[in-house]
C-alpha atoms as a PDB file:
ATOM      1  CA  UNK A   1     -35.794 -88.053 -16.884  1.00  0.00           C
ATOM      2  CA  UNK A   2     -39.269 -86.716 -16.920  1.00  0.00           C
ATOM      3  CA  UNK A   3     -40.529 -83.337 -16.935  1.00  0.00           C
ATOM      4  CA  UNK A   4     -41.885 -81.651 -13.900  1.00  0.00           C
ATOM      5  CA  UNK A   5     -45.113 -79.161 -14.539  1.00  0.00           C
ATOM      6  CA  UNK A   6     -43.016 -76.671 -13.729  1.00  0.00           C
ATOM      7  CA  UNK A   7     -40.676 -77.144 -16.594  1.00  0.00           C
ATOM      8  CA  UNK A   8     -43.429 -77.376 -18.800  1.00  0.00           C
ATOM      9  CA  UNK A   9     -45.065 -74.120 -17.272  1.00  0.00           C
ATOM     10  CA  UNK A  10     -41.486 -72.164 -18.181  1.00  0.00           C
ATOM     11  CA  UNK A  11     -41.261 -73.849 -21.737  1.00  0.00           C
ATOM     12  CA  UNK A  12     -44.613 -72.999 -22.294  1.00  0.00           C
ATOM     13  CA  UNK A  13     -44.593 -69.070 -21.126  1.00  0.00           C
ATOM     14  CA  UNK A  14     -41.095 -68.977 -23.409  1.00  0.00           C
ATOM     15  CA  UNK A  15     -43.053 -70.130 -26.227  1.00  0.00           C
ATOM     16  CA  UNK A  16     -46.394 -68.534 -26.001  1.00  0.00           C
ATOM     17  CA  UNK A  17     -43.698 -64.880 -25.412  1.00  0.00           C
ATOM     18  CA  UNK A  18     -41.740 -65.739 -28.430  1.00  0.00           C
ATOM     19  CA  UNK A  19     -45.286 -66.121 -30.801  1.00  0.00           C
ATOM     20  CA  UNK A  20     -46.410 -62.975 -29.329  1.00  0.00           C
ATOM     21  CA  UNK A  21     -42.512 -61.379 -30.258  1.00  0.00           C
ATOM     22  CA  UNK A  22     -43.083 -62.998 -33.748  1.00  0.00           C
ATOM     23  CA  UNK A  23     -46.420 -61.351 -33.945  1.00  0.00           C
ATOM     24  CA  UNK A  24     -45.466 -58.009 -33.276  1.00  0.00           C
ATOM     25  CA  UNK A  25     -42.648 -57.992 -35.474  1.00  0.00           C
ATOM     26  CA  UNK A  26     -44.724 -58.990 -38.032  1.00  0.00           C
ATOM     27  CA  UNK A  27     -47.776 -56.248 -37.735  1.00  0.00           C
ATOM     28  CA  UNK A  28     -45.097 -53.872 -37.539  1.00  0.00           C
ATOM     29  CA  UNK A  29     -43.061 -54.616 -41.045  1.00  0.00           C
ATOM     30  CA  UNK A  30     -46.409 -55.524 -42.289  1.00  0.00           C
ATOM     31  CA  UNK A  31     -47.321 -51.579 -41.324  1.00  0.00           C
ATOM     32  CA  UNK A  32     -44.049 -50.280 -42.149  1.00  0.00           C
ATOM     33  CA  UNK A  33     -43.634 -51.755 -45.356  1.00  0.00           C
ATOM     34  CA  UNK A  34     -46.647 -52.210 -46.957  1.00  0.00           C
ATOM     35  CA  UNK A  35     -48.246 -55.698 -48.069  1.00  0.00           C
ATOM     36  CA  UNK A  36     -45.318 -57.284 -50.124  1.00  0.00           C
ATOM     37  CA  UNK A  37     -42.987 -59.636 -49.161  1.00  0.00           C
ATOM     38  CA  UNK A  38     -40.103 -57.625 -51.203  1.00  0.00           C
ATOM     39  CA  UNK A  39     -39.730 -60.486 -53.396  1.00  0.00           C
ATOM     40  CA  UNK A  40     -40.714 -59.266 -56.875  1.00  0.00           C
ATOM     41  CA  UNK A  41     -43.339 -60.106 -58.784  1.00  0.00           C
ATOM     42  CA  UNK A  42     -46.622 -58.158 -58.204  1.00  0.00           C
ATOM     43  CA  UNK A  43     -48.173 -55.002 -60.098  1.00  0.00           C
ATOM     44  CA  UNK A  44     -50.654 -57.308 -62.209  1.00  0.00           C
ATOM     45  CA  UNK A  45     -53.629 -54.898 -61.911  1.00  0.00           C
ATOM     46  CA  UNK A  46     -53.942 -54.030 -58.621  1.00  0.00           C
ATOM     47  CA  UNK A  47     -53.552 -50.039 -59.592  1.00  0.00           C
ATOM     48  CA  UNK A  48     -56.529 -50.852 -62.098  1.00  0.00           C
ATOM     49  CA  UNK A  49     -58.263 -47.502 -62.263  1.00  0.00           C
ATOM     50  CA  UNK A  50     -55.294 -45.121 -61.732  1.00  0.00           C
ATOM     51  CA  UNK A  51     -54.158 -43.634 -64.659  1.00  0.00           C
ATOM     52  CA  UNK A  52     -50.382 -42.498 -63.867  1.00  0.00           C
ATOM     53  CA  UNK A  53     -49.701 -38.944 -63.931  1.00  0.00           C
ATOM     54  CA  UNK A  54     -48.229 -37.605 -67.519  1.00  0.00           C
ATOM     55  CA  UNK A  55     -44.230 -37.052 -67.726  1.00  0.00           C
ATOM     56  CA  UNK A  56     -43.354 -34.019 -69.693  1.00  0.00           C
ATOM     57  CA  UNK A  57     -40.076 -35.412 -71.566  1.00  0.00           C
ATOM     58  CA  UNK A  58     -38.266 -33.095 -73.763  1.00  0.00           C
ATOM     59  CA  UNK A  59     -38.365 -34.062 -77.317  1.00  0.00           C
ATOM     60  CA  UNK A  60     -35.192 -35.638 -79.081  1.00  0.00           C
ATOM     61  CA  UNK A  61     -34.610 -33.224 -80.831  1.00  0.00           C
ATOM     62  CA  UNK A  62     -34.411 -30.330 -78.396  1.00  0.00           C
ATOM     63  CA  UNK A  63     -31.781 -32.810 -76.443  1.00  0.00           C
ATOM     64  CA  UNK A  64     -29.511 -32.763 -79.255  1.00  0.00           C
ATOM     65  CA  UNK A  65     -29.908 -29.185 -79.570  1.00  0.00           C
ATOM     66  CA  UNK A  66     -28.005 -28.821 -76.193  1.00  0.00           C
ATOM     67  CA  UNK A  67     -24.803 -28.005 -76.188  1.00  0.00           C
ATOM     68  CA  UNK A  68     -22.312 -30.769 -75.143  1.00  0.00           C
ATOM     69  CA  UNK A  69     -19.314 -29.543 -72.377  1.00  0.00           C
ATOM     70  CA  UNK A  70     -17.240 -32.303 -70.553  1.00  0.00           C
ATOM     71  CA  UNK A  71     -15.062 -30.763 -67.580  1.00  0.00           C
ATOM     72  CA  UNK A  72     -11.975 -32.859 -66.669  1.00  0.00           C
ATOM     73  CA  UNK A  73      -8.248 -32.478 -65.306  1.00  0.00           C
ATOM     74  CA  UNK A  74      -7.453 -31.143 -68.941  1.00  0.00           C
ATOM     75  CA  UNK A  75     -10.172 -27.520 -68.365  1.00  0.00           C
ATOM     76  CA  UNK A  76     -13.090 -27.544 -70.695  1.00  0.00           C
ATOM     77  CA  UNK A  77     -14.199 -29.140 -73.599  1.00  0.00           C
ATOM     78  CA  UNK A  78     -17.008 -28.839 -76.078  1.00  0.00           C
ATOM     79  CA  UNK A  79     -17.951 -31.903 -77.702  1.00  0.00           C
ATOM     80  CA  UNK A  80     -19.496 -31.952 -81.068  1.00  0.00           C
ATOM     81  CA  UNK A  81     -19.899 -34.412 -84.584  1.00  0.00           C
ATOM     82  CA  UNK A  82     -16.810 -32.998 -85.579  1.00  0.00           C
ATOM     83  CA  UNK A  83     -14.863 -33.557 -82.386  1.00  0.00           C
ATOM     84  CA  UNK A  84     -14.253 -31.892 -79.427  1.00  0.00           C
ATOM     85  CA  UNK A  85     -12.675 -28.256 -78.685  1.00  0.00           C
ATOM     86  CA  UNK A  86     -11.384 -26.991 -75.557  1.00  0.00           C
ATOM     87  CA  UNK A  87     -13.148 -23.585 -74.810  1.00  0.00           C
ATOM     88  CA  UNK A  88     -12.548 -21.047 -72.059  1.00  0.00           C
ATOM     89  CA  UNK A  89     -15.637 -20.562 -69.622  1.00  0.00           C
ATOM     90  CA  UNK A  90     -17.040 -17.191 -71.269  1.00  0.00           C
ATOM     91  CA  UNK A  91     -16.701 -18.733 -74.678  1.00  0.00           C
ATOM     92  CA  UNK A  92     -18.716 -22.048 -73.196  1.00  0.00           C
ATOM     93  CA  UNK A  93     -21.852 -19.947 -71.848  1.00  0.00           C
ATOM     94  CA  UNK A  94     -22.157 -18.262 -75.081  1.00  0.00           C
ATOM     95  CA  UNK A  95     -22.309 -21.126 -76.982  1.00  0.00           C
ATOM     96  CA  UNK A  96     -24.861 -22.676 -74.880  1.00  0.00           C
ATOM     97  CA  UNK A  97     -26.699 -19.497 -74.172  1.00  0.00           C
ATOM     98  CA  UNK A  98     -27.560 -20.009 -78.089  1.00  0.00           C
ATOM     99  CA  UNK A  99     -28.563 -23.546 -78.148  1.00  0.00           C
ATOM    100  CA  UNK A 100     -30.414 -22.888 -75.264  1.00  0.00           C
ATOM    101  CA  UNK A 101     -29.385 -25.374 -72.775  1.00  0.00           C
ATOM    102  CA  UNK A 102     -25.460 -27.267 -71.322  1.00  0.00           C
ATOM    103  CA  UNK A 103     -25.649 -30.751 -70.607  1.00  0.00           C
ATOM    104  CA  UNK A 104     -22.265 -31.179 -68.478  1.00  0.00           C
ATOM    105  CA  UNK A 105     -20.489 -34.045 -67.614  1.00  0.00           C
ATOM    106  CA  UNK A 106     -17.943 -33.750 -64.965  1.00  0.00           C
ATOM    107  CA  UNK A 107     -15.047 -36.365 -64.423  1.00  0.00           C
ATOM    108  CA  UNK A 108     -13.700 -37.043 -61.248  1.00  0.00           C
ATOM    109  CA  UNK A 109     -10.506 -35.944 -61.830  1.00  0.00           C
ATOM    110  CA  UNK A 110     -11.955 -32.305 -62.755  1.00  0.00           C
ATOM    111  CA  UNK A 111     -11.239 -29.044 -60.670  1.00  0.00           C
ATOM    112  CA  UNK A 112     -13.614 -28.032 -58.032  1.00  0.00           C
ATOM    113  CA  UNK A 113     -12.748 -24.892 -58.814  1.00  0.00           C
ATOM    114  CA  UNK A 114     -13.501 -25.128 -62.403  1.00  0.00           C
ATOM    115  CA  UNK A 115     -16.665 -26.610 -61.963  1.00  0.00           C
ATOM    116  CA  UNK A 116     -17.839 -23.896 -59.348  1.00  0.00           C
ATOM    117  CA  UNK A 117     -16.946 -21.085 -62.239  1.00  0.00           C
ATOM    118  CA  UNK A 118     -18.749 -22.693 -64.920  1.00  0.00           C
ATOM    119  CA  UNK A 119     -21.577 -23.237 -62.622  1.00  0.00           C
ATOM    120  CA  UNK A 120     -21.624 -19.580 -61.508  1.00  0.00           C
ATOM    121  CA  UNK A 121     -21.228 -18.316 -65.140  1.00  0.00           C
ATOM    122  CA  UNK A 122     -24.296 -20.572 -66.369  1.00  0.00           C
ATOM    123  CA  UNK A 123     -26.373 -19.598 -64.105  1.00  0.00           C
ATOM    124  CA  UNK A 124     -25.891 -15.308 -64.013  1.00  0.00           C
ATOM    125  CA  UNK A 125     -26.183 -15.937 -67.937  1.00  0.00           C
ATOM    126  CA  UNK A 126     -29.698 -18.317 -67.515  1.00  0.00           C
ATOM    127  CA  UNK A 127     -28.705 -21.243 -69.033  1.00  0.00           C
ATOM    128  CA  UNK A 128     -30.764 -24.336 -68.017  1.00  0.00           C
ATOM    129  CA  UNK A 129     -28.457 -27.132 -67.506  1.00  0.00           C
ATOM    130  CA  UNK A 130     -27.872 -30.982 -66.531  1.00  0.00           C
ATOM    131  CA  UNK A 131     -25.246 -32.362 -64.869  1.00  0.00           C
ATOM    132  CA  UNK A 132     -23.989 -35.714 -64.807  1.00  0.00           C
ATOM    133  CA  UNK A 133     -21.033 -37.511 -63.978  1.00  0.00           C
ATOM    134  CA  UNK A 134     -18.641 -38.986 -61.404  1.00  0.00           C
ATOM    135  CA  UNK A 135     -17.655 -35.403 -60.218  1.00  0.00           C
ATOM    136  CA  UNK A 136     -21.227 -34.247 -60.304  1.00  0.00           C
ATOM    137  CA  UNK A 137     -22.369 -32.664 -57.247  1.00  0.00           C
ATOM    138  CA  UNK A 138     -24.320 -35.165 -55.074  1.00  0.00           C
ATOM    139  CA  UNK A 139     -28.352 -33.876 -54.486  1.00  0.00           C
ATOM    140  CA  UNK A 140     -28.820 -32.475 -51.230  1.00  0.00           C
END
């Protein structure tokens, strides 16, 4: 069976379409995503020249300062060396309000509800605080 110049016209045109498919595709991830094959490996010295910009990270000591509250199905609880206490909300922002920060950690079994009041009490009283957790709020 031989091939007719037509059939090798069509195979052709298919082919020579396809490369210039291939080619687009490429220029465009190329463009959209930058020169890396997304393999790893890289950042030898190419950003030779660029010093990064400084991160301002609290010292140790002033995250230990913090006061410790975990929020869970069983209310609140302050967590310390000696153990842990369970504290009502007013009694929570007071001690933090004097350590000067909260770090919180919210289980996923806690109270909305809870949560929303502690938030709302931090806050009116100015207390900086972190929250972490599986029942931390997700960033908007």
């Amino acid at each position: 069976m031989t091939t007719t110049p037509q059939h090798r016209s069509r195979r052709t045109k298919w082919a020579v379409r396809g490369a210039l498919a291939s080619l687009v595709a490429l220029a465009l991830a190329y463009l959209r995503c930058g020169s890396g094959l997304g393999l790893g490996g890289g950042g030898g010295q190419q950003d030779q020249g660029q010093e990064p910009a400084p991160v301002a990270a609290p010292p140790p000591e002033a995250a230990a300062l913090r006061c410790q509250l975990r929020l869970d199905s069983g209310g609140l609880w302050m967590l310390s060396t000696t153990g842990q206490e369970q504290l009502t909300v007013g009694a929570a922002v007071t001690a933090c309000k004097a350590t000067g920060g909260a770090d919180v950690v919210i289980t996923g079994d806690a109270r909305q509800g809870g949560w929303d009041e502690l938030r709302a009490a931090l806050q009116a009283a100015g207390v900086p605080s972190f929250v972490r957790g599986g029942g931390a709020p997700a960033p908007r």
